[in-house]
Protein backbone atom coordinates (compact mmCIF):
# COMPACT_ATOMS: atom_id res chain seq x y z
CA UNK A 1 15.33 147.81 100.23
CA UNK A 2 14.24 147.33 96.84
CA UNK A 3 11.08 145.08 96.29
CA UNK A 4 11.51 142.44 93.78
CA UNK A 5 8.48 141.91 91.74
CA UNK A 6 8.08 138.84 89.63
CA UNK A 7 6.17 139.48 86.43
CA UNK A 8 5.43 136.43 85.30
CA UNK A 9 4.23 136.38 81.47
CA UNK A 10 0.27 134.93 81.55
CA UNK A 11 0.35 131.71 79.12
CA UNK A 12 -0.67 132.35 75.27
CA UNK A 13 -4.06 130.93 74.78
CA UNK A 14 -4.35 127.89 73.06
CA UNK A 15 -7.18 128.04 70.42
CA UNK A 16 -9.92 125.29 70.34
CA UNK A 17 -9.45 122.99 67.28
CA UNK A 18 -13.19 123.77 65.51
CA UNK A 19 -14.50 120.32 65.39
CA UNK A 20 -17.35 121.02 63.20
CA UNK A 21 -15.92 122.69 60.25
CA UNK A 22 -12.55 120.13 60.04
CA UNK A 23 -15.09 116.97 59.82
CA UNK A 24 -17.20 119.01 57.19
CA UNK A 25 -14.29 119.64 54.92
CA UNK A 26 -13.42 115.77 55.01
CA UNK A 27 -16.51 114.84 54.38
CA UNK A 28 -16.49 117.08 51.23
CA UNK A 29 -12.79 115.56 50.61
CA UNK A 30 -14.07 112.07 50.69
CA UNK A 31 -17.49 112.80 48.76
CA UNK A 32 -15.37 114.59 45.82
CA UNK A 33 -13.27 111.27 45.76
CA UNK A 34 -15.84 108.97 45.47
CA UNK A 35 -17.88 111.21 43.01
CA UNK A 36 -14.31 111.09 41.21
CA UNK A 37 -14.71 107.38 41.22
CA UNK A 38 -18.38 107.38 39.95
CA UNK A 39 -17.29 109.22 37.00
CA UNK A 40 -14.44 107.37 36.06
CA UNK A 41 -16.77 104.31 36.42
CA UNK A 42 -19.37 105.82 34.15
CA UNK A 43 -17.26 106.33 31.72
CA UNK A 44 -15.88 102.70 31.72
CA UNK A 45 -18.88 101.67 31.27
CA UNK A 46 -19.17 103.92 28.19
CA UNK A 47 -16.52 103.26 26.32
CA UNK A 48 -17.59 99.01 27.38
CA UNK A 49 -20.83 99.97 25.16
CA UNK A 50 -19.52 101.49 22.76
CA UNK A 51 -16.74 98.76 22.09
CA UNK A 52 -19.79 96.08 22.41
CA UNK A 53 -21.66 98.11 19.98
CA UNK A 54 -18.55 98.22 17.30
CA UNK A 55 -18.04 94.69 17.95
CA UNK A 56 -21.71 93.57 17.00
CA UNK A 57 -22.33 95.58 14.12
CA UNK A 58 -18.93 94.21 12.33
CA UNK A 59 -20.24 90.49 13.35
CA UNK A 60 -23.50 91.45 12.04
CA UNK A 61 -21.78 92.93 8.80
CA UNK A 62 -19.32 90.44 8.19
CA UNK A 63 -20.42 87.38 9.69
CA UNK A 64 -24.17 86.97 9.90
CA UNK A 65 -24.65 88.45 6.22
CA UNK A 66 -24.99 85.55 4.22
CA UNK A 67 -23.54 85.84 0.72
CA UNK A 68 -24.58 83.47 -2.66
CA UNK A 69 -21.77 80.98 -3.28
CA UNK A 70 -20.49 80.39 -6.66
CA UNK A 71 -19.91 77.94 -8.88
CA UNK A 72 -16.98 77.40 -11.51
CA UNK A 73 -15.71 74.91 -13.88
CA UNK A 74 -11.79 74.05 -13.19
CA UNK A 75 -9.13 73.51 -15.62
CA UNK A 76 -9.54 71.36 -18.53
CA UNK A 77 -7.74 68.55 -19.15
CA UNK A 78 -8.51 66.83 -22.56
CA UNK A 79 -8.51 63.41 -22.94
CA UNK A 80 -9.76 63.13 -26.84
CA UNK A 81 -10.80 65.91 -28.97
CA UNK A 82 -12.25 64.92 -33.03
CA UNK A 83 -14.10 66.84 -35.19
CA UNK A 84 -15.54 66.22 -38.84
CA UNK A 85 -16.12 69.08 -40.84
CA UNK A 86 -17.85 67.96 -43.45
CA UNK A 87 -19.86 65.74 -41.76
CA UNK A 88 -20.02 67.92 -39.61
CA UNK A 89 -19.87 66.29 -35.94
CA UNK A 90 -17.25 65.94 -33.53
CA UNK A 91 -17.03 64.28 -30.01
CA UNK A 92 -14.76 65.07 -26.82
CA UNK A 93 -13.76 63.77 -23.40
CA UNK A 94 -12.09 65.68 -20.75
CA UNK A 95 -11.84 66.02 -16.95
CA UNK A 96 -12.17 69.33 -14.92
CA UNK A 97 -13.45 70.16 -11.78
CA UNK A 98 -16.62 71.67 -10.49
CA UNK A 99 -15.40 74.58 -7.82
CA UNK A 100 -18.03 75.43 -5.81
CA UNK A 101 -16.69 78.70 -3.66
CA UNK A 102 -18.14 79.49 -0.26
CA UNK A 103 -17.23 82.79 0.95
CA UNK A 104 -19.53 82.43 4.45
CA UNK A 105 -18.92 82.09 7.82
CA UNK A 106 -20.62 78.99 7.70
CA UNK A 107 -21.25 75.44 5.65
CA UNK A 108 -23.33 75.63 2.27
CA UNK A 109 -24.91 72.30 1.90
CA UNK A 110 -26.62 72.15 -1.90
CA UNK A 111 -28.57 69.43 -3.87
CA UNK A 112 -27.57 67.26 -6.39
CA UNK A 113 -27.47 68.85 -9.24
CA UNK A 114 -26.22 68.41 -13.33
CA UNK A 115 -23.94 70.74 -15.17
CA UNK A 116 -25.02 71.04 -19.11
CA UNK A 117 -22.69 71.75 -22.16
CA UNK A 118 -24.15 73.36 -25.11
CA UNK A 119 -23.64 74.56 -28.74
CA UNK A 120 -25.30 77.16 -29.51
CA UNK A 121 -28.04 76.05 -26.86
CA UNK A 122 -28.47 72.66 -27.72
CA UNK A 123 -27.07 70.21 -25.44
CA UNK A 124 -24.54 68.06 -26.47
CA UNK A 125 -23.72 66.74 -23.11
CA UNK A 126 -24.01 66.64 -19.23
CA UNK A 127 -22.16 65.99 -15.78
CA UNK A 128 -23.85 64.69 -12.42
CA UNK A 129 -22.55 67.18 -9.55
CA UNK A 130 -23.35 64.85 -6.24
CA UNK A 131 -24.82 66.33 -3.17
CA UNK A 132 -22.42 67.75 -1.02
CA UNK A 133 -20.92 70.36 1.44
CA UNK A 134 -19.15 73.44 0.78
CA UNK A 135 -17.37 74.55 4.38
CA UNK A 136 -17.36 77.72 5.69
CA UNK A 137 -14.76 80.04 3.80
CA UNK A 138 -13.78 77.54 1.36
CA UNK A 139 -13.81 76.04 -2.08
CA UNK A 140 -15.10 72.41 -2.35
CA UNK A 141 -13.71 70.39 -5.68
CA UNK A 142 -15.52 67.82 -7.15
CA UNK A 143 -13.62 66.06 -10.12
CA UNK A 144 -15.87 65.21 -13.15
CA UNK A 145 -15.16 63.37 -16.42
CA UNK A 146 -17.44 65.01 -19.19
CA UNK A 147 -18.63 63.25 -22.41
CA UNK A 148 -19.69 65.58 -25.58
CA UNK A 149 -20.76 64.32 -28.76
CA UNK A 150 -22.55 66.56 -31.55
CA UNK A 151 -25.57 64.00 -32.28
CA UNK A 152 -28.22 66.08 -31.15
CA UNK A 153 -27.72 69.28 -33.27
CA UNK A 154 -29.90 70.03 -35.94
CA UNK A 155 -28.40 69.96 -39.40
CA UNK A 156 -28.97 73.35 -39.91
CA UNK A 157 -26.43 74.57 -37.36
CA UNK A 158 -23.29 76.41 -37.89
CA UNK A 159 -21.07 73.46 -36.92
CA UNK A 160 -19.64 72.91 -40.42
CA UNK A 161 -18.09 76.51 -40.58
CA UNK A 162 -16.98 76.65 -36.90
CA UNK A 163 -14.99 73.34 -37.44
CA UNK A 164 -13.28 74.79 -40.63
CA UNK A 165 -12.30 77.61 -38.91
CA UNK A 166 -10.32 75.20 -36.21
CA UNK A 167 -12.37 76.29 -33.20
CA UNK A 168 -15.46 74.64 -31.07
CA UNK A 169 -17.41 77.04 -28.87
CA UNK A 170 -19.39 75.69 -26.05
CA UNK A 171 -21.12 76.72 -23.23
CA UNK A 172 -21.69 75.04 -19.92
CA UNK A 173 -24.58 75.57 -17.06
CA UNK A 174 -25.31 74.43 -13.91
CA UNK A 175 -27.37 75.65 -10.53
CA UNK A 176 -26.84 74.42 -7.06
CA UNK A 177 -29.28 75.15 -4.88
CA UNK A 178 -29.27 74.56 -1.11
CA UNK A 179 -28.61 76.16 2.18
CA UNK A 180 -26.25 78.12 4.34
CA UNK A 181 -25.98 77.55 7.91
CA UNK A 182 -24.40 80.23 10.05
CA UNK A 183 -23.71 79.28 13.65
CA UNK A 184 -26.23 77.05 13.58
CA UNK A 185 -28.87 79.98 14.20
CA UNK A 186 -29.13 81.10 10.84
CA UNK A 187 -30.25 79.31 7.66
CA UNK A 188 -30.92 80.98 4.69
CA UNK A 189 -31.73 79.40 1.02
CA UNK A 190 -28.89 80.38 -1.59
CA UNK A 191 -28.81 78.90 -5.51
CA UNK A 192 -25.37 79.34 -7.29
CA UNK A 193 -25.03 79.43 -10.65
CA UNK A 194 -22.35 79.13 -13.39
CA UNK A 195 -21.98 79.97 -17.01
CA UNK A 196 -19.09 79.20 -18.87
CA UNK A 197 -17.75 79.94 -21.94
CA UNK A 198 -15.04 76.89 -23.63
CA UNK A 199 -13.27 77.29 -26.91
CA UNK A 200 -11.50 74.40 -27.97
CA UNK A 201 -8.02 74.82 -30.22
CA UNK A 202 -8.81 71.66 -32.74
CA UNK A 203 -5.87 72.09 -34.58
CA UNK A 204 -3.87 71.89 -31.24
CA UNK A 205 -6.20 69.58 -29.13
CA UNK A 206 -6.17 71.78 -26.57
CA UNK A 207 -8.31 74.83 -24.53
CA UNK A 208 -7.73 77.64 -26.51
CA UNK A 209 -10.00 79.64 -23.77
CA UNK A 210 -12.05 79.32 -20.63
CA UNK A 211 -13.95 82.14 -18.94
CA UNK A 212 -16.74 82.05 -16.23
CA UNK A 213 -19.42 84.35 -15.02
């Protein structure tokens, strides 16, 4: 009789999971990650700056740079124009306003001040511009009734002719000095100044033309 043998198959053999080299390739997982994260925060933090430093510079361009304010005469509205040519003389009264034009990002507060009409550099009249405020970015109007009257020029002016010729040419000054405030951190001293050129239509009674520098 036959012997039966049993071959039984000896069990595959399991390998050992290597510890050591699965926990050093996480750790080098998780330390890529968070030097991932580091970077991306680094450069957050860059581009931060950089927006700060944009952001300054235009407030330091456009808002902290104080500007000089200016000042202009408004339209003319005559009340009574006369003129004598042979005499010669003539007189005039009119409103207008003084505009006084604040392009800052902040209040310009000047002094009282006068504005001074002229022919040919002699005065023949002048307006009281009160103290006051300009705001921030604005125009501040101050209505004004002038008086002229040609008693002051010397006989030797031109006056005679210009009257015959149906025009009057005057001039008109004024300076307001005072201060701008911006923020309330910065004040700096600014004077503005006008000059004005008027011609007067005396056939017409009216503003023939009005230009300011």
């Amino acid at each position: 009789m036959a012997e039966k043998y049993n071959h039984t198959q000896p069990a595959p053999v399991q390998q050992q999971p290597r510890n050591g080299e699965d926990q050093s390739t996480t750790f080098q997982f998780q330390d890529e990650i968070k030097r991932e994260k580091r970077m991306k925060l680094y450069k957050y933090i860059g581009i931060f700056i950089v927006f700060q430093i944009i952001i300054l510079t235009v407030f330091g361009l456009m808002v902290m740079k104080v500007k000089t304010p200016k000042v202009r005469l408004g339209a003319i509205n005559i009340q009574s124009l006369n003129s004598v040519p042979a005499t010669p003389s003539f007189d005039a009264s009119f409103t207008t306003q003084i505009r006084v034009k604040n392009p800052n990002w902040g209040p310009f507060k000047f002094d009282a001040s006068t504005a001074t009409f002229s022919y040919q550099g002699v005065p023949v009249g002048q307006v009281v511009i009160p103290k006051s405020k300009a705001r921030m970015r604005s125009t501040k109007k101050i209505g004004v009734t002038v008086s002229l009257n040609s008693k002051a020029l010397p006989s030797s002016s031109d006056l005679g002719s210009e009257l015959k010729s149906g025009v009057l040419t005057l001039s008109s000054q004024a300076k307001l000095s005072g201060k701008v405030e911006i923020m309330a951190v910065t004040k700096k001293n600014k004077s503005a100044q006008m000059d004005c050129a008027i011609v007067f239509d005396l056939s017409r009674k009216a503003i023939q033309a009005l230009q300011c520098k």
